[in-house]
PDB file of N, CA and C in Angstrom:
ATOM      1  N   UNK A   1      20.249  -0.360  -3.147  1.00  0.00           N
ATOM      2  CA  UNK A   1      20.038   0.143  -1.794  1.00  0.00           C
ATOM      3  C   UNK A   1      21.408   0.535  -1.247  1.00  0.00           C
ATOM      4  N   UNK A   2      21.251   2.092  -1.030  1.00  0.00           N
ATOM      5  CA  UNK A   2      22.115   1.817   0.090  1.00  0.00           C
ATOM      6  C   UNK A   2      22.412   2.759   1.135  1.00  0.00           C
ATOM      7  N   UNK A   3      23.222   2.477   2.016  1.00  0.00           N
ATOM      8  CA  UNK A   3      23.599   2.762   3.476  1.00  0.00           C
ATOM      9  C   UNK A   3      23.963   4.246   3.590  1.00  0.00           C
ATOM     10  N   UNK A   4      22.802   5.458   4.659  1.00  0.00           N
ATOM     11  CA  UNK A   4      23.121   6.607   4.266  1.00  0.00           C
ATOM     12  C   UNK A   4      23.841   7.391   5.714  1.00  0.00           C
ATOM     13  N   UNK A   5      23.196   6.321   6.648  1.00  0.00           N
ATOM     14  CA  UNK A   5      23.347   7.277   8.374  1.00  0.00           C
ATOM     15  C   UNK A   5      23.064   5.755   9.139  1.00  0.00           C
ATOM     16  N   UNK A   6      23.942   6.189   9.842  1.00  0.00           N
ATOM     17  CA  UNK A   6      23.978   5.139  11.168  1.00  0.00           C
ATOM     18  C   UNK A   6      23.467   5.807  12.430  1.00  0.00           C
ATOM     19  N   UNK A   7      22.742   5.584  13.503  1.00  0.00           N
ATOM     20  CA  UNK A   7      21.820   6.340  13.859  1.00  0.00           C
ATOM     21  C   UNK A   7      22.292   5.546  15.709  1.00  0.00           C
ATOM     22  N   UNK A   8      22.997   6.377  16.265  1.00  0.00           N
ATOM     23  CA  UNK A   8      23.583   5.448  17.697  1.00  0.00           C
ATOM     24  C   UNK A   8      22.356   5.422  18.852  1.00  0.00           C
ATOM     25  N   UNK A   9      22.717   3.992  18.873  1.00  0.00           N
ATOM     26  CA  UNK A   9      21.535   3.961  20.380  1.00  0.00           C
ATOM     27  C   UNK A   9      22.249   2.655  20.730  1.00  0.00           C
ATOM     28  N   UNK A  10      21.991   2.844  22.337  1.00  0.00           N
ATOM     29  CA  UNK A  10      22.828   1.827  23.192  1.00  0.00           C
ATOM     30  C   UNK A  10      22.575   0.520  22.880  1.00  0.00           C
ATOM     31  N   UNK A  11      21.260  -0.098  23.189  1.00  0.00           N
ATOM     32  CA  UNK A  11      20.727  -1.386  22.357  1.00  0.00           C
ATOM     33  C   UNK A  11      20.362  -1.709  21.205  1.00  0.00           C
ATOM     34  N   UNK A  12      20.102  -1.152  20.483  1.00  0.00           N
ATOM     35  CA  UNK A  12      19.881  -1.057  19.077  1.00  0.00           C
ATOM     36  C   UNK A  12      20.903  -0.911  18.141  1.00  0.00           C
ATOM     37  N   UNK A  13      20.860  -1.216  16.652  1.00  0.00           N
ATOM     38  CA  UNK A  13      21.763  -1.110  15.892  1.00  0.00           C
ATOM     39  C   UNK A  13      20.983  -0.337  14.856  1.00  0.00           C
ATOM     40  N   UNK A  14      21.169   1.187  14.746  1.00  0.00           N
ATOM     41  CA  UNK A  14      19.815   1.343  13.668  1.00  0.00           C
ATOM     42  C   UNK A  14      20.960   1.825  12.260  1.00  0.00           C
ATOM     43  N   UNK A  15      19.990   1.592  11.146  1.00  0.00           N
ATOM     44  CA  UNK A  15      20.575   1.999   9.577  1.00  0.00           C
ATOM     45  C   UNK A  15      19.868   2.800   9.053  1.00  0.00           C
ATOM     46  N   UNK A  16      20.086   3.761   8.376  1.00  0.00           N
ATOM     47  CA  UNK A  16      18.976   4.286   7.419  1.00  0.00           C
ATOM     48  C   UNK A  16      19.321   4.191   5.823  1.00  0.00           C
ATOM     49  N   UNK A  17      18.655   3.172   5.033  1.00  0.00           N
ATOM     50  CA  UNK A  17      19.449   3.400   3.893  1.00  0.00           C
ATOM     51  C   UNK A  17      18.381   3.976   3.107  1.00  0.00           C
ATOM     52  N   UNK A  18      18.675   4.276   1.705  1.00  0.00           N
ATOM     53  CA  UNK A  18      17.884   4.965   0.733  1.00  0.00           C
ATOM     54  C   UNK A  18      17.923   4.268  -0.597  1.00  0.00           C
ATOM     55  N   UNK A  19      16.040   3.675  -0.812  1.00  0.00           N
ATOM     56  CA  UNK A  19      16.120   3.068  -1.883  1.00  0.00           C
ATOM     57  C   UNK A  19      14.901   3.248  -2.501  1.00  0.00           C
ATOM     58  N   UNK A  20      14.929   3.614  -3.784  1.00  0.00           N
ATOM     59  CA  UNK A  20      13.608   3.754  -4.315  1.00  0.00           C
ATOM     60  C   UNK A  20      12.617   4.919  -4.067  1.00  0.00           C
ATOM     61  N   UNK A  21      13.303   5.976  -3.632  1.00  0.00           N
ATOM     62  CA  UNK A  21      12.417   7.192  -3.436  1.00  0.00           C
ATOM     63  C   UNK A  21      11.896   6.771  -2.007  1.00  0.00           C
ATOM     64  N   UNK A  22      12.337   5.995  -1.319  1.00  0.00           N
ATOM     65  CA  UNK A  22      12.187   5.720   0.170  1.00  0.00           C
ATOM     66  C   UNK A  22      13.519   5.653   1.222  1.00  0.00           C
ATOM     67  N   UNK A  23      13.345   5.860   2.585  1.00  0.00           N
ATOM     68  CA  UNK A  23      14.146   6.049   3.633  1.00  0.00           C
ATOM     69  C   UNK A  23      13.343   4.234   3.987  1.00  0.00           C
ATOM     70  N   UNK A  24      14.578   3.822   4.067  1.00  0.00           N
ATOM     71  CA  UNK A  24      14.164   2.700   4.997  1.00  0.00           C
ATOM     72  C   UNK A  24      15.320   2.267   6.204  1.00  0.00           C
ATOM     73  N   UNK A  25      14.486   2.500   7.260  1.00  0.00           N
ATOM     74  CA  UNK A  25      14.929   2.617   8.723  1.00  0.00           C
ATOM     75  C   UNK A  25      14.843   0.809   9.310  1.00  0.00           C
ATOM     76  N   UNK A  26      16.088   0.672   9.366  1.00  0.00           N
ATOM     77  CA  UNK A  26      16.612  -0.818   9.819  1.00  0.00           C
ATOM     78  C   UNK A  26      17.119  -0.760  11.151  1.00  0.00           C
ATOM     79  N   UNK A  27      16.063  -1.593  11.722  1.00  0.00           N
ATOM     80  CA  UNK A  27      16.418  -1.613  13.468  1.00  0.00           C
ATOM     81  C   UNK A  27      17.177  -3.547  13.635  1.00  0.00           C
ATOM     82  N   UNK A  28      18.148  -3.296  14.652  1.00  0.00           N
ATOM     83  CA  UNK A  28      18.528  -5.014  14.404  1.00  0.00           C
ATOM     84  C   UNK A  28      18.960  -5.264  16.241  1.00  0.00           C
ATOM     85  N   UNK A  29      18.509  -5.961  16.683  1.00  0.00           N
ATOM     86  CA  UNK A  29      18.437  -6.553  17.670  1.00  0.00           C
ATOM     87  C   UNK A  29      19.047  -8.134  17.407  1.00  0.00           C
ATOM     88  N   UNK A  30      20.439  -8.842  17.777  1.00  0.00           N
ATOM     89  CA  UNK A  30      20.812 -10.149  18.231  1.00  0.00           C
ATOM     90  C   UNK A  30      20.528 -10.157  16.325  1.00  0.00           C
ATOM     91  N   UNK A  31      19.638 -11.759  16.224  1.00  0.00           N
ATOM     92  CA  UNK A  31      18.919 -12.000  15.168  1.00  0.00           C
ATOM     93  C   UNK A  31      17.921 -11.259  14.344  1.00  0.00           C
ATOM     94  N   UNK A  32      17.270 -10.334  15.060  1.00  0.00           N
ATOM     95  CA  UNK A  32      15.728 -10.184  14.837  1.00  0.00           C
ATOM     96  C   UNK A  32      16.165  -8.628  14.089  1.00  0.00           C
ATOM     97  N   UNK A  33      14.841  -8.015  13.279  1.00  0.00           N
ATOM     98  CA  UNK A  33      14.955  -7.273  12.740  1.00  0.00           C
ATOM     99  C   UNK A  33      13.525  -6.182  12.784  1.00  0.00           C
ATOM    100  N   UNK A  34      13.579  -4.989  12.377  1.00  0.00           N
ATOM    101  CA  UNK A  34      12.628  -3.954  12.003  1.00  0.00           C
ATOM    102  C   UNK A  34      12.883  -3.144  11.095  1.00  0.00           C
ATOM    103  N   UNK A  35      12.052  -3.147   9.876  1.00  0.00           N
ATOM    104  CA  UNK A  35      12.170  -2.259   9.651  1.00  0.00           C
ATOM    105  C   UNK A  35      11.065  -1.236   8.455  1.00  0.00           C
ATOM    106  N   UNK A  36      11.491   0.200   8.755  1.00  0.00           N
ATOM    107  CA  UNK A  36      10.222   1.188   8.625  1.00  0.00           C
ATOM    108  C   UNK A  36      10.441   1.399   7.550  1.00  0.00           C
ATOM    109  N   UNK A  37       9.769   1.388   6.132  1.00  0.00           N
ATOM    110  CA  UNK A  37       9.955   2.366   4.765  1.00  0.00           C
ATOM    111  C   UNK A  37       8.794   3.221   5.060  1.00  0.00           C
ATOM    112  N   UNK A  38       9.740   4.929   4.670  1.00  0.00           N
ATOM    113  CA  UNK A  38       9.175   5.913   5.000  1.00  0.00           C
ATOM    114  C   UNK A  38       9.629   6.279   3.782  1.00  0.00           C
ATOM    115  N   UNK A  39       8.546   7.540   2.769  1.00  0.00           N
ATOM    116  CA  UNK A  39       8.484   7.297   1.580  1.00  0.00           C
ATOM    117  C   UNK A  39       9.423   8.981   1.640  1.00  0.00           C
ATOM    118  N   UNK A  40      10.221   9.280   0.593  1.00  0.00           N
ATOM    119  CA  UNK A  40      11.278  10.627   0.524  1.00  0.00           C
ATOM    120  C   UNK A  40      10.037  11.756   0.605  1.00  0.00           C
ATOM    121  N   UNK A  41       9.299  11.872   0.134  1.00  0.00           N
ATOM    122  CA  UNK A  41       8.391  13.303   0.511  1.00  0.00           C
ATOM    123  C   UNK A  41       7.671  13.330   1.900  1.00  0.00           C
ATOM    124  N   UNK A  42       6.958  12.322   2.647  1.00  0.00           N
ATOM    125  CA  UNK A  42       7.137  12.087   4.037  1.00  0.00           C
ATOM    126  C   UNK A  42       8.463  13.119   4.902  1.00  0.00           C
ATOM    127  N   UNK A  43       9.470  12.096   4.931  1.00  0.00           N
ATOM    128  CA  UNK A  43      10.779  12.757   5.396  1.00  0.00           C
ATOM    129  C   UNK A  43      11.915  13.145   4.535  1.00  0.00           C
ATOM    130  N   UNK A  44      12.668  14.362   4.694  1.00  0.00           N
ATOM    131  CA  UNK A  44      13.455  14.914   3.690  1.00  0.00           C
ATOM    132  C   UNK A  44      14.443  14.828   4.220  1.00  0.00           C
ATOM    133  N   UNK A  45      14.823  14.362   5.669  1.00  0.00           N
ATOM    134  CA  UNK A  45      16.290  14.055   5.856  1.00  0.00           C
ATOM    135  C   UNK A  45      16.977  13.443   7.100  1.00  0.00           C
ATOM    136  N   UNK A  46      17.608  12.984   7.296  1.00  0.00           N
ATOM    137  CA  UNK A  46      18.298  11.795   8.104  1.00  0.00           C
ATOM    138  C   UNK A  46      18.060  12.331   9.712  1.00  0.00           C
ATOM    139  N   UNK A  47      18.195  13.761   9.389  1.00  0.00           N
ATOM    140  CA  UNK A  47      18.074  14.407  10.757  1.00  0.00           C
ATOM    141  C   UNK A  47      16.487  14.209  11.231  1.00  0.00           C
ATOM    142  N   UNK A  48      15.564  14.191  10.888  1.00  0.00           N
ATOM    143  CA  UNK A  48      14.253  14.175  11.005  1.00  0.00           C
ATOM    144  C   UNK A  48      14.048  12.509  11.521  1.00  0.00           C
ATOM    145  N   UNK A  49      14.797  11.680  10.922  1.00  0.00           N
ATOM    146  CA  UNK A  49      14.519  10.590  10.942  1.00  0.00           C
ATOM    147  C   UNK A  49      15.025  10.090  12.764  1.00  0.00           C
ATOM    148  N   UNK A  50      16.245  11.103  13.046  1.00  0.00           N
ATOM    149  CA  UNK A  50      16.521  10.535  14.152  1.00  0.00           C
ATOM    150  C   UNK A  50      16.034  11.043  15.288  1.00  0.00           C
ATOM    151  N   UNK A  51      14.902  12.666  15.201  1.00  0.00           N
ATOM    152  CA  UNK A  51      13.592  12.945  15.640  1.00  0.00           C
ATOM    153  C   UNK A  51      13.100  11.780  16.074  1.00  0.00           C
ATOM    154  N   UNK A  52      12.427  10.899  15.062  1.00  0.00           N
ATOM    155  CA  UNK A  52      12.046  10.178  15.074  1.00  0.00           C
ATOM    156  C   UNK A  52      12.121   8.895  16.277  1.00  0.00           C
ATOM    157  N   UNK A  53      13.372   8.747  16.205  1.00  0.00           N
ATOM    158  CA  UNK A  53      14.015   7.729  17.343  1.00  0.00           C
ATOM    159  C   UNK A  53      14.058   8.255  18.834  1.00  0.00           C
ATOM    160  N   UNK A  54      13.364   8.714  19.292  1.00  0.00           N
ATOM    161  CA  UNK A  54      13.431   9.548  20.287  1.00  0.00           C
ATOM    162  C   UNK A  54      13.044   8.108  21.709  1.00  0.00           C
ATOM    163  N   UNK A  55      12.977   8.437  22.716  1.00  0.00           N
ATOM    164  CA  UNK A  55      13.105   7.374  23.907  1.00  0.00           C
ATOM    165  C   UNK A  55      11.572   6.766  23.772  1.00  0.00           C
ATOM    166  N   UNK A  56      10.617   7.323  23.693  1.00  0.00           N
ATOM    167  CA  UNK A  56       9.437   6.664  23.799  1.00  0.00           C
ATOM    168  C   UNK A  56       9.270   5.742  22.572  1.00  0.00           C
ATOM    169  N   UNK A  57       9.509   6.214  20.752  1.00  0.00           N
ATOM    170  CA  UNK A  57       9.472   5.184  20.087  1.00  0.00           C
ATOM    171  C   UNK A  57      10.125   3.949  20.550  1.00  0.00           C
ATOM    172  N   UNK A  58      11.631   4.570  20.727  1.00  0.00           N
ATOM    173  CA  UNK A  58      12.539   3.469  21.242  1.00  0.00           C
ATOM    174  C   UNK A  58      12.497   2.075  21.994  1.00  0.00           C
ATOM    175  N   UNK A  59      11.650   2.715  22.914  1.00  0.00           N
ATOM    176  CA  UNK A  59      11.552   1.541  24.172  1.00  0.00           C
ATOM    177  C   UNK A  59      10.304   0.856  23.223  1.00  0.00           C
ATOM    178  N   UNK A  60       9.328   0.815  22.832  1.00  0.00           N
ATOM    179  CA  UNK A  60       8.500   0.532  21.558  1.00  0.00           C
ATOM    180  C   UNK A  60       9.338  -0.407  20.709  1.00  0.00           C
ATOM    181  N   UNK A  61       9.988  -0.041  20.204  1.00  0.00           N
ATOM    182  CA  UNK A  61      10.804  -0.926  19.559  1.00  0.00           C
ATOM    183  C   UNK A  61      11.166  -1.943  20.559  1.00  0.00           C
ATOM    184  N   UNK A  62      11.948  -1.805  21.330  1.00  0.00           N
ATOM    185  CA  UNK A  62      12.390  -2.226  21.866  1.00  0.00           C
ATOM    186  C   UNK A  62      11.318  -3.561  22.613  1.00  0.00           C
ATOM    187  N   UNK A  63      10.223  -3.148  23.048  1.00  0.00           N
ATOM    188  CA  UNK A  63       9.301  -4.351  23.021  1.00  0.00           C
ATOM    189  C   UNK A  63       8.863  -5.060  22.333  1.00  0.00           C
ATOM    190  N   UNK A  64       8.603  -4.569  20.987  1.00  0.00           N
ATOM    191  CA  UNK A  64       8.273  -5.368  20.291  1.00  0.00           C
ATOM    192  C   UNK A  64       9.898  -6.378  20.128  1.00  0.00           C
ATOM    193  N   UNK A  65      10.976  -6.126  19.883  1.00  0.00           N
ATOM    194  CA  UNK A  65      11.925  -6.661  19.951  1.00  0.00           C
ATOM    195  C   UNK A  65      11.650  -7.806  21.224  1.00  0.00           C
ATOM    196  N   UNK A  66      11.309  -7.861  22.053  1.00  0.00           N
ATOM    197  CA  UNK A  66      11.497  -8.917  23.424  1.00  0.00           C
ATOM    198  C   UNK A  66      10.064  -9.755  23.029  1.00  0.00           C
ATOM    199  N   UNK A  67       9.241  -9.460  22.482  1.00  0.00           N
ATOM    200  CA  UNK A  67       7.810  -9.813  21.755  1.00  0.00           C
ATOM    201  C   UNK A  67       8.457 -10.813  20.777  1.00  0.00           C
ATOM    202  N   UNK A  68       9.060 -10.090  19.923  1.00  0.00           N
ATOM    203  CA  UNK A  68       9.449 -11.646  18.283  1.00  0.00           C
ATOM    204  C   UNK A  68      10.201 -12.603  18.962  1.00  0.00           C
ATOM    205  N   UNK A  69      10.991 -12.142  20.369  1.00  0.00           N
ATOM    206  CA  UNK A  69      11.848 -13.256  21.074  1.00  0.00           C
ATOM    207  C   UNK A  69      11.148 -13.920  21.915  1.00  0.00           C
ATOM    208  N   UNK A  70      10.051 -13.708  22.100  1.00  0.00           N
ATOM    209  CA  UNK A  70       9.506 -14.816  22.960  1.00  0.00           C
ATOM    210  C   UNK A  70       8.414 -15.675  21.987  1.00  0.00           C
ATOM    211  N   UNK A  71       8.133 -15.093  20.760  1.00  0.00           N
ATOM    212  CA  UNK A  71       7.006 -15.937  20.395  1.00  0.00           C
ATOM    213  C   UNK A  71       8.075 -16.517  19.236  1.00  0.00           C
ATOM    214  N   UNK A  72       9.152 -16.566  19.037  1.00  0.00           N
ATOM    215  CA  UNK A  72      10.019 -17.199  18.475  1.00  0.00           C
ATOM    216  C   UNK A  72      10.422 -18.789  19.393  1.00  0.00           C
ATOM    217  N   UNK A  73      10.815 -18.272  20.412  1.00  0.00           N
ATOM    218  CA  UNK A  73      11.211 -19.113  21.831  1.00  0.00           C
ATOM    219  C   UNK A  73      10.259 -20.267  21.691  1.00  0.00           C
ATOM    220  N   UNK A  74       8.668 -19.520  21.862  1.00  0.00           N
ATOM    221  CA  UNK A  74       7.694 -20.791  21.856  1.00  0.00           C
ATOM    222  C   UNK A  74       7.344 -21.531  20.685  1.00  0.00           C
ATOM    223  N   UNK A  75       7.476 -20.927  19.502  1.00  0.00           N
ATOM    224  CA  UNK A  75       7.365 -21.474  18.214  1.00  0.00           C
ATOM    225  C   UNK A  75       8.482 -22.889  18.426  1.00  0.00           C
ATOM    226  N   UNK A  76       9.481 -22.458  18.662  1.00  0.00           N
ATOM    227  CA  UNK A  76      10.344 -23.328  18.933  1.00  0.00           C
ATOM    228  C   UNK A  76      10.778 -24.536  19.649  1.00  0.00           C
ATOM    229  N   UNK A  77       9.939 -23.593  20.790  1.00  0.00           N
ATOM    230  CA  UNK A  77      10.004 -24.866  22.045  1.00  0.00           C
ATOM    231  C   UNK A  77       8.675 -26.269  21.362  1.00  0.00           C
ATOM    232  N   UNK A  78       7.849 -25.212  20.497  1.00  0.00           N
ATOM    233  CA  UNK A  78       6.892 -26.187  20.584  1.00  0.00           C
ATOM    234  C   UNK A  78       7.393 -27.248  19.017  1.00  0.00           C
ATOM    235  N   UNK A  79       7.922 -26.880  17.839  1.00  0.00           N
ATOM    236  CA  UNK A  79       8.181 -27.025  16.971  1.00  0.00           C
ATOM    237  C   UNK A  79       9.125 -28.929  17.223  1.00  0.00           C
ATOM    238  N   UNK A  80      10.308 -28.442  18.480  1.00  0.00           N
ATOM    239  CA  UNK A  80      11.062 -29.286  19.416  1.00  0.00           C
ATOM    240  C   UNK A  80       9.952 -30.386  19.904  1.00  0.00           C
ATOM    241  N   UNK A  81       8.825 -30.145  20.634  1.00  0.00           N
ATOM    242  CA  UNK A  81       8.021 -31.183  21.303  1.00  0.00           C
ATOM    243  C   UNK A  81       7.394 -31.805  20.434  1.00  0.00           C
ATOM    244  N   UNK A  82       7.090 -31.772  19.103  1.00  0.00           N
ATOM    245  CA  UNK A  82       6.344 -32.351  18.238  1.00  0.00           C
ATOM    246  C   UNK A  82       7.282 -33.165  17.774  1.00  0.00           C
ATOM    247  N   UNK A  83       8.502 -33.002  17.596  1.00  0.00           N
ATOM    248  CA  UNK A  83      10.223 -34.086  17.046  1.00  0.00           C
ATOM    249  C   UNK A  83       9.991 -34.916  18.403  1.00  0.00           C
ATOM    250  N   UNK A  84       9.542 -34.624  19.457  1.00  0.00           N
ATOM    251  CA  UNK A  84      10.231 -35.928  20.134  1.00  0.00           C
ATOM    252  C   UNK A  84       9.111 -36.946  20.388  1.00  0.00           C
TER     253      UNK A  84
END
């Protein structure tokens, strides 16, 4: 695998690397992670991909991102109340 385009957005950290006859699109938030394998005949190039990232997916992401952090939070909180 590896690392083809770095893809800038203010909150996000996105990657696109290329492995296996696939684009796989790595979103990284803090800890948490996303990410899309999109197969090479699908999309043919990095530029398309950042089409892709446009404000409405984004904020999408971006919820689901505040989504794995809260049901992480409670996994946790509750994981904690069962130790004590």
């Amino acid at each position: 695998m590896r690392i083809i385009a770095t893809i800038p957005h203010p909150r996000i950290k996105i990657s696109v690397f290329q492995m296996n006859a696939k684009f796989l699109l790595k979103m990284e938030a803090g800890p948490y992670e996303q990410t899309y394998k999109i197969q090479e005949d699908e999309i043919t190039s990095v530029e398309q991909l950042e089409r892709i990232c446009n404000e409405e997916f984004m904020n999408t992401v971006i919820r689901r991102f505040e989504s794995m952090m809260n049901d992480f939070e409670k996994a946790l909180g509750a994981a904690q109340e069962r130790q004590a």
